[in-house]
C-alpha atoms as a PDB file:
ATOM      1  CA  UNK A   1       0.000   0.000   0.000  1.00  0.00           C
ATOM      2  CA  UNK A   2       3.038   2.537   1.008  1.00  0.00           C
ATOM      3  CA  UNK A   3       4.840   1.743  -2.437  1.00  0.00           C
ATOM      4  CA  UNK A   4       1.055   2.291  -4.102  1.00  0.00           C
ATOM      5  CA  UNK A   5       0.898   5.790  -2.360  1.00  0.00           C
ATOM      6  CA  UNK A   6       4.583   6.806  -3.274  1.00  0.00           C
ATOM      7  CA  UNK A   7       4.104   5.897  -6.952  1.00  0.00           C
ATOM      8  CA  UNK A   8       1.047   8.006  -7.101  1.00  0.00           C
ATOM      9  CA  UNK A   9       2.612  10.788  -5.773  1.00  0.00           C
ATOM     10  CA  UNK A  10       5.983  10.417  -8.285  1.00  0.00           C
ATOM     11  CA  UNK A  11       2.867  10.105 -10.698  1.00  0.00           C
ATOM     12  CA  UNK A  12       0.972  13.592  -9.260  1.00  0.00           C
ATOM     13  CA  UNK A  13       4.960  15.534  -8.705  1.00  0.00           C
ATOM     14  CA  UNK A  14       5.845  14.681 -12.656  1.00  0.00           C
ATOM     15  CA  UNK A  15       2.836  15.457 -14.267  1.00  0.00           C
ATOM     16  CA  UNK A  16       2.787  19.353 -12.242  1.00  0.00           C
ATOM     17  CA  UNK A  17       6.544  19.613 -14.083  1.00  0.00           C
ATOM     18  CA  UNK A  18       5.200  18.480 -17.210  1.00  0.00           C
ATOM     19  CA  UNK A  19       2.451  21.164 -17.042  1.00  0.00           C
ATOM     20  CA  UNK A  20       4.983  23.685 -15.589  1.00  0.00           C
ATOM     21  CA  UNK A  21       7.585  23.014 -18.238  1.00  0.00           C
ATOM     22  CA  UNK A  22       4.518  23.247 -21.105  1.00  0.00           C
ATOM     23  CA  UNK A  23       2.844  26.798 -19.214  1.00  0.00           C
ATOM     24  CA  UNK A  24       6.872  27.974 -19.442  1.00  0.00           C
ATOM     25  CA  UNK A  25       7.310  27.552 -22.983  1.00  0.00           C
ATOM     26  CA  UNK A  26       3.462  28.234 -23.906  1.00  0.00           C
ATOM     27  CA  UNK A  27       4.539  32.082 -22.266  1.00  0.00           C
ATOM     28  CA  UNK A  28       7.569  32.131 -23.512  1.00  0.00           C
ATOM     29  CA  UNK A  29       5.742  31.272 -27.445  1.00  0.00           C
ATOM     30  CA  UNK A  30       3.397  34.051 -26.229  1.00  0.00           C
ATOM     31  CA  UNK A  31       5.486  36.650 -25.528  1.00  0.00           C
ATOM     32  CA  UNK A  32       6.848  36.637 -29.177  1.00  0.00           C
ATOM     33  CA  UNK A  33       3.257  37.465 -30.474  1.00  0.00           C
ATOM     34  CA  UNK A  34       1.735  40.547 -31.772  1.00  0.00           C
ATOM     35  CA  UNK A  35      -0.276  42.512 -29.424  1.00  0.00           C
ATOM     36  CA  UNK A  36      -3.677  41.325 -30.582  1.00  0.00           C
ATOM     37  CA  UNK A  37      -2.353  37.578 -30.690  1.00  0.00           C
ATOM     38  CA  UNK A  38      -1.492  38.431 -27.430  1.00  0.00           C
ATOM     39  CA  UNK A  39      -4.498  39.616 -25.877  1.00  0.00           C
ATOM     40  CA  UNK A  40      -6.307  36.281 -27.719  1.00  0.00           C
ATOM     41  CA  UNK A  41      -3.443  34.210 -26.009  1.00  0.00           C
ATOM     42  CA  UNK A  42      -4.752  35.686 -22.387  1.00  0.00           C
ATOM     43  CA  UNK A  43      -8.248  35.601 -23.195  1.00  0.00           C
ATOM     44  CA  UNK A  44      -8.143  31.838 -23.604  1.00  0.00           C
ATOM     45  CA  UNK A  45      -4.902  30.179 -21.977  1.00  0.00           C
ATOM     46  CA  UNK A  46      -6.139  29.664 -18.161  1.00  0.00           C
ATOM     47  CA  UNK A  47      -8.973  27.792 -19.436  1.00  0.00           C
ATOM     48  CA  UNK A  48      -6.929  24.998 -21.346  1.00  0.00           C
ATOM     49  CA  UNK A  49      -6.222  21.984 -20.079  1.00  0.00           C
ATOM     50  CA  UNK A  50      -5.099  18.707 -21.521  1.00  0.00           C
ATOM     51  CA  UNK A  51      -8.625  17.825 -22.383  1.00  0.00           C
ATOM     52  CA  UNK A  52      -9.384  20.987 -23.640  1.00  0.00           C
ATOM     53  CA  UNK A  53     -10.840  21.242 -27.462  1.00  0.00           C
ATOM     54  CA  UNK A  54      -8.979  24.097 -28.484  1.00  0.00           C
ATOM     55  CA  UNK A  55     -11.324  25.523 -31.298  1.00  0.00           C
ATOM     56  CA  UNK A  56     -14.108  25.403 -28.694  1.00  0.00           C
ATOM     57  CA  UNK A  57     -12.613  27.084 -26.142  1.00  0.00           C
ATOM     58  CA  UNK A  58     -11.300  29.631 -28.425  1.00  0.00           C
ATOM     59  CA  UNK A  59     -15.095  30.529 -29.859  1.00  0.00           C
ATOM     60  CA  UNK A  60     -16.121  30.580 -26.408  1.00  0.00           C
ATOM     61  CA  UNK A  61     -13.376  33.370 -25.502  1.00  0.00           C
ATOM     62  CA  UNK A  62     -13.028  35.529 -28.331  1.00  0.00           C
ATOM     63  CA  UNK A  63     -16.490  35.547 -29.366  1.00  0.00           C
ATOM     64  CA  UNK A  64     -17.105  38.397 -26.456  1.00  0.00           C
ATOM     65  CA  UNK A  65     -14.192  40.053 -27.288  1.00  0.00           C
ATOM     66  CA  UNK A  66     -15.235  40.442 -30.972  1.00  0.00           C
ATOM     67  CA  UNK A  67     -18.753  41.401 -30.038  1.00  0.00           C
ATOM     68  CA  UNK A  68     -17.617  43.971 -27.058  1.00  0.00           C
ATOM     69  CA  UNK A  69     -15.334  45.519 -29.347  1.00  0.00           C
ATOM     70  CA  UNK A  70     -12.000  45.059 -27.575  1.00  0.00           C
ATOM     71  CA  UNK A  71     -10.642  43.261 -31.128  1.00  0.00           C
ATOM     72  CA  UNK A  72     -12.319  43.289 -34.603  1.00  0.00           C
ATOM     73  CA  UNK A  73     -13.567  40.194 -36.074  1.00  0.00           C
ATOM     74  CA  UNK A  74     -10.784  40.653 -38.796  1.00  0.00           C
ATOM     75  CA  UNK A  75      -8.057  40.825 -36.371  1.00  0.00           C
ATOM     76  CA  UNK A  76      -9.076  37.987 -34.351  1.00  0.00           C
ATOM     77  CA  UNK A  77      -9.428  35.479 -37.496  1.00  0.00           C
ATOM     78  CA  UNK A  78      -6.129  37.004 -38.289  1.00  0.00           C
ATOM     79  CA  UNK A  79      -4.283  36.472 -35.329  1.00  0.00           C
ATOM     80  CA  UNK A  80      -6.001  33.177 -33.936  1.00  0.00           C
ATOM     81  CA  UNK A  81      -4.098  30.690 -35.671  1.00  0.00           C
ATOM     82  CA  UNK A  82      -0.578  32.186 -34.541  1.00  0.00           C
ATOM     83  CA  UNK A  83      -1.991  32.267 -30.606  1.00  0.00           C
ATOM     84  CA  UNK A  84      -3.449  28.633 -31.279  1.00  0.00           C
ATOM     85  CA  UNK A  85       0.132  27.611 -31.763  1.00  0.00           C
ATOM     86  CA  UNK A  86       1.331  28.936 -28.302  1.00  0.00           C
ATOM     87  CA  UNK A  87      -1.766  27.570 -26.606  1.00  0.00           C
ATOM     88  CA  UNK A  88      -1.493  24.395 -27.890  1.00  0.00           C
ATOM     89  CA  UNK A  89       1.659  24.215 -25.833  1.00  0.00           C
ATOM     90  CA  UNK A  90      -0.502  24.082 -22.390  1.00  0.00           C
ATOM     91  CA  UNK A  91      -2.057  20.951 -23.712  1.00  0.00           C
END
């Protein structure tokens, strides 16, 4: 039971690396980004996760954005796919 509990919790330590290493280089992707990629990359990145269907999300978060008027519709279709390529580092 003890060795059970210890390899779960190797298990639990390596996979928080793993997403620490991926958030590192996901920012790191980001920061290289034009401003409006930017802002998309912010909108949407604490809401992936591994499971996460990135097109879906992505509606979901710059839909608002689009319709408030913080980002034209033009800009975000524009600048989508680059910040869909740093976000698809957090997965």
């Amino acid at each position: 039971m003890i060795r059970f509990a210890a390899g779960c919790c190797f298990l639990v330590v390596a996979s928080c690396v793993a997403f620490a290493a991926d958030r590192v280089a996901a920012d790191a992707c980001a920061a290289k980004l034009t401003p409006d990629a930017k802002s998309l990359y912010d909108a949407v990145a604490p809401h992936v996760t591994p499971q996460t269907d990135l097109e879906d999300i992505m509606t979901a978060k710059i839909a608002p954005l689009v319709i408030f008027g913080y980002i034209s519709r033009r800009a975000a279709e524009e600048h989508a796919p680059a910040a869909a390529e740093c976000l698809k580092l957090l997965m």
